[in-house]
N, C-alpha and C. Protein backbone atom coordinates (compact mmCIF):
# COMPACT_ATOMS: atom_id res chain seq x y z
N UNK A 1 139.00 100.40 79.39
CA UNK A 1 138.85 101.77 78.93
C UNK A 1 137.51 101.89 78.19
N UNK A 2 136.58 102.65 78.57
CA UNK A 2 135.53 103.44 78.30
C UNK A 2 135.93 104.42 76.74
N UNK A 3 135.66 104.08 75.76
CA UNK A 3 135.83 104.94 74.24
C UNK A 3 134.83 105.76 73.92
N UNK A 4 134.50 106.45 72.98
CA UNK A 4 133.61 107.26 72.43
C UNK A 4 132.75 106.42 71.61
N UNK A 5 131.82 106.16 71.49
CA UNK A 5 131.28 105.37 70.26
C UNK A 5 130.71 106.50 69.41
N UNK A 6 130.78 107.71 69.52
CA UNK A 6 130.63 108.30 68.10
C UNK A 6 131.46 109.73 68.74
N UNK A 7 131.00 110.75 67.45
CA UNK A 7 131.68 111.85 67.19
C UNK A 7 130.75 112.76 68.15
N UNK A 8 131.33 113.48 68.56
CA UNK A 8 130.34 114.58 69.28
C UNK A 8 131.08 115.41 70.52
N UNK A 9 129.98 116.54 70.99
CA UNK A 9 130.64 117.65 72.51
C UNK A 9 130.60 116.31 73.48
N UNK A 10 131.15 116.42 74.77
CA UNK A 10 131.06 116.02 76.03
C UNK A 10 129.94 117.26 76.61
N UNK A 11 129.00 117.05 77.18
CA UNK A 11 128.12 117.86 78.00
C UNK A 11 128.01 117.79 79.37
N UNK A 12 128.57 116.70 79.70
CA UNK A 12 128.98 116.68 81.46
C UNK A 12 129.46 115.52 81.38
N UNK A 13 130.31 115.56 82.57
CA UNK A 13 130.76 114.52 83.41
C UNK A 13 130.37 114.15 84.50
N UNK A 14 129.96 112.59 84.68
CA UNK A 14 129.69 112.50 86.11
C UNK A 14 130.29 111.61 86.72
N UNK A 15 131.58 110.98 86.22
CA UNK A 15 132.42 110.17 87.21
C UNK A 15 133.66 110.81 87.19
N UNK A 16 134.27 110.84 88.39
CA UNK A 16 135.32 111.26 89.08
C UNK A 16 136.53 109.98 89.39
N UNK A 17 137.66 110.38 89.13
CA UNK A 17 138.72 109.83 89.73
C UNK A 17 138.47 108.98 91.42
N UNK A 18 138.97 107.74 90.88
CA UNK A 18 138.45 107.12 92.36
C UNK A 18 136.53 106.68 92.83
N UNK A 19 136.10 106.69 92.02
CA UNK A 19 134.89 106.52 92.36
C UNK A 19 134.45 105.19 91.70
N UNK A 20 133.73 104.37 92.74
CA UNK A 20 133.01 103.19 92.25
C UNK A 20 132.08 103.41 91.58
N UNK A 21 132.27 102.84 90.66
CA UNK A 21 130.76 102.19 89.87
C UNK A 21 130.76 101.19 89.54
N UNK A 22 129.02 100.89 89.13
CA UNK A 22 128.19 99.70 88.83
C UNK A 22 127.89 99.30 87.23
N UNK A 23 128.03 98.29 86.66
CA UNK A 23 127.18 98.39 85.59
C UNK A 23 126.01 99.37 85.41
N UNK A 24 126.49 99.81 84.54
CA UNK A 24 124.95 100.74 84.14
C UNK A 24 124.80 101.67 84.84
N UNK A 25 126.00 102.27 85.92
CA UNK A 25 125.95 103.66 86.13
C UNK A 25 126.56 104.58 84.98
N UNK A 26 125.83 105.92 84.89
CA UNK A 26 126.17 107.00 84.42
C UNK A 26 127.62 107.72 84.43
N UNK A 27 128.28 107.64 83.25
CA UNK A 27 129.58 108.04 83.09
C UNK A 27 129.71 109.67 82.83
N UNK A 28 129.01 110.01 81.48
CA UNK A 28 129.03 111.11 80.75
C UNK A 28 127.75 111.40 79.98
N UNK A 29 127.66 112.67 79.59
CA UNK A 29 126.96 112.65 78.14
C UNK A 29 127.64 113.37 77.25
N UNK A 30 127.37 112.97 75.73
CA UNK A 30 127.59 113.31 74.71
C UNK A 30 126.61 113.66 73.62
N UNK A 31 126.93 115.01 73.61
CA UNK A 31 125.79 115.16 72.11
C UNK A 31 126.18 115.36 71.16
N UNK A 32 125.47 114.62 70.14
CA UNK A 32 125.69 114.19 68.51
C UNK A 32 124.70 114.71 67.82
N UNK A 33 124.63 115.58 66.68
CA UNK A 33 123.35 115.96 66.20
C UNK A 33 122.44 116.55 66.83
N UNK A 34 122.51 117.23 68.06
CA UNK A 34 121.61 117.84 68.56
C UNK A 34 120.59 116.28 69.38
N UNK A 35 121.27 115.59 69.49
CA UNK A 35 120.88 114.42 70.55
C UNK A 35 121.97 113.87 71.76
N UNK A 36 121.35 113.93 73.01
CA UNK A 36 122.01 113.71 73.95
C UNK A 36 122.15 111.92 74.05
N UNK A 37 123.35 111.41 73.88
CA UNK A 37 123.89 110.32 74.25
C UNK A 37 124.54 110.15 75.77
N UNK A 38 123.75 109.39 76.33
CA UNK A 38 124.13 108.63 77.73
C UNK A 38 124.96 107.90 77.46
N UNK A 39 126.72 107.86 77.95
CA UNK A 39 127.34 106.48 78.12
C UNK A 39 127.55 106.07 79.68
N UNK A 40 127.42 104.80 79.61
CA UNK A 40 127.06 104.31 81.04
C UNK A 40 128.50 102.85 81.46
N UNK A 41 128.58 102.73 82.63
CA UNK A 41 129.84 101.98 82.65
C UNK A 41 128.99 100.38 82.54
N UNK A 42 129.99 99.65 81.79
CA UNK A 42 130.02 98.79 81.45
C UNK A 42 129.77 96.80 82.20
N UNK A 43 130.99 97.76 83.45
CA UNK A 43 131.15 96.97 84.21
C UNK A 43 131.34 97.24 85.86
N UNK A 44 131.65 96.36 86.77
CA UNK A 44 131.54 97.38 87.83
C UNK A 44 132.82 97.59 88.22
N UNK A 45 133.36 98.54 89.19
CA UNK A 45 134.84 99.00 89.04
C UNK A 45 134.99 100.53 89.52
N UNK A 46 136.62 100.68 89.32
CA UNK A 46 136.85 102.01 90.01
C UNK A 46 136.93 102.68 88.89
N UNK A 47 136.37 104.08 89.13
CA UNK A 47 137.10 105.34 88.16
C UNK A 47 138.95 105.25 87.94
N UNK A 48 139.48 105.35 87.71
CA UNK A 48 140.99 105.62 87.83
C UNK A 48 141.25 107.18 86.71
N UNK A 49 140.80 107.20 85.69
CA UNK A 49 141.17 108.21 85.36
C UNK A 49 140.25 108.72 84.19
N UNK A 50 139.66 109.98 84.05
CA UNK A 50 138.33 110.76 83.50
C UNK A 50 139.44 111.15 82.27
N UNK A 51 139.26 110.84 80.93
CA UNK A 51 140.30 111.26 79.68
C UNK A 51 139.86 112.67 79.55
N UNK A 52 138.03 113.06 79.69
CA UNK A 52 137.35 114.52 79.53
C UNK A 52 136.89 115.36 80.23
N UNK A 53 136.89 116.57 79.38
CA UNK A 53 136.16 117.48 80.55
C UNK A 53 134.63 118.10 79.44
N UNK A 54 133.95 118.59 80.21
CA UNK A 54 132.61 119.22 79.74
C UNK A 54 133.19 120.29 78.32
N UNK A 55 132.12 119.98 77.85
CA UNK A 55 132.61 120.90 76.50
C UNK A 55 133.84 120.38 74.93
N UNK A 56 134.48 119.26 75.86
CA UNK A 56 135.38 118.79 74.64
C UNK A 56 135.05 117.81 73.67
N UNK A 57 135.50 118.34 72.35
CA UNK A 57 135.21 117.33 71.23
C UNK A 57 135.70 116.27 71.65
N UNK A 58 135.31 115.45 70.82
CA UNK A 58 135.58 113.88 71.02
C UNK A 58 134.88 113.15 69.77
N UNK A 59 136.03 112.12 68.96
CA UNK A 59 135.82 111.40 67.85
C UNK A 59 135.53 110.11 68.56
N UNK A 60 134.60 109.03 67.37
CA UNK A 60 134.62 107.40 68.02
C UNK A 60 136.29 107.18 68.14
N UNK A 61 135.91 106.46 69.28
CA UNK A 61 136.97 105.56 69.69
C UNK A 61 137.49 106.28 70.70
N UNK A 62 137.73 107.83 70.66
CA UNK A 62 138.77 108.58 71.56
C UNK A 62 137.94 107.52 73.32
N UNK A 63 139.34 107.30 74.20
CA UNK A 63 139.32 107.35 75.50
C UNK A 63 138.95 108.16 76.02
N UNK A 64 137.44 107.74 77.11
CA UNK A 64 136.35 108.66 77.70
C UNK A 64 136.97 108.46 79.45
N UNK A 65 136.82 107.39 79.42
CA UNK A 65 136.99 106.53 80.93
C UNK A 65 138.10 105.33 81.17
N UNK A 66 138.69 105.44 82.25
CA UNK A 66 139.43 104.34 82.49
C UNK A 66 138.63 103.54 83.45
N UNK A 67 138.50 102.53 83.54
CA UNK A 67 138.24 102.04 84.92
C UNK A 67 138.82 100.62 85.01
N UNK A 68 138.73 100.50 86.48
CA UNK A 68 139.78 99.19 87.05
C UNK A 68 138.58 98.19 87.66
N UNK A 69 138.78 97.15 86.74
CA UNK A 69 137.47 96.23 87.05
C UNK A 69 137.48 95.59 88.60
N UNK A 70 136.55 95.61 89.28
CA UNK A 70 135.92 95.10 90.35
C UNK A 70 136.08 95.94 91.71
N UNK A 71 134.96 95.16 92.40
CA UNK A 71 134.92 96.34 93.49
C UNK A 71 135.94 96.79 94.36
């Protein structure tokens, strides 16, 4: 599971249910302070389930991403 590492909006989403990714692909952004935070996946793996949608608060820690490790 993909968490929040800080407080802030969700400003988009860009992984979908079911979708592969790579290390270091693009998950979401989040802005904090009037700064856009990139979180990026970790590892490589399937989407299984998106916790957000565009526009929603979100504290550290809250569940951003699920994903199911390997290809």
């Amino acid at each position: 599971v993909v968490t929040s590492p800080l407080s802030g909006k969700v400003l988009s989403v860009k992984a979908q249910a079911g979708q592969k990714v790579k290390r270091g692909d693009l998950l979401l952004v989040i802005e904090a302070m009037k700064m856009e935070n990139e979180i990026f996946a970790g590892e490589e793996g399937t989407v299984n389930r998106v916790h957000v949608v565009s526009g929603q608060n979100v504290e550290a820690g809250d569940p951003l991403v699920e994903l199911q490790p390997g290809a």
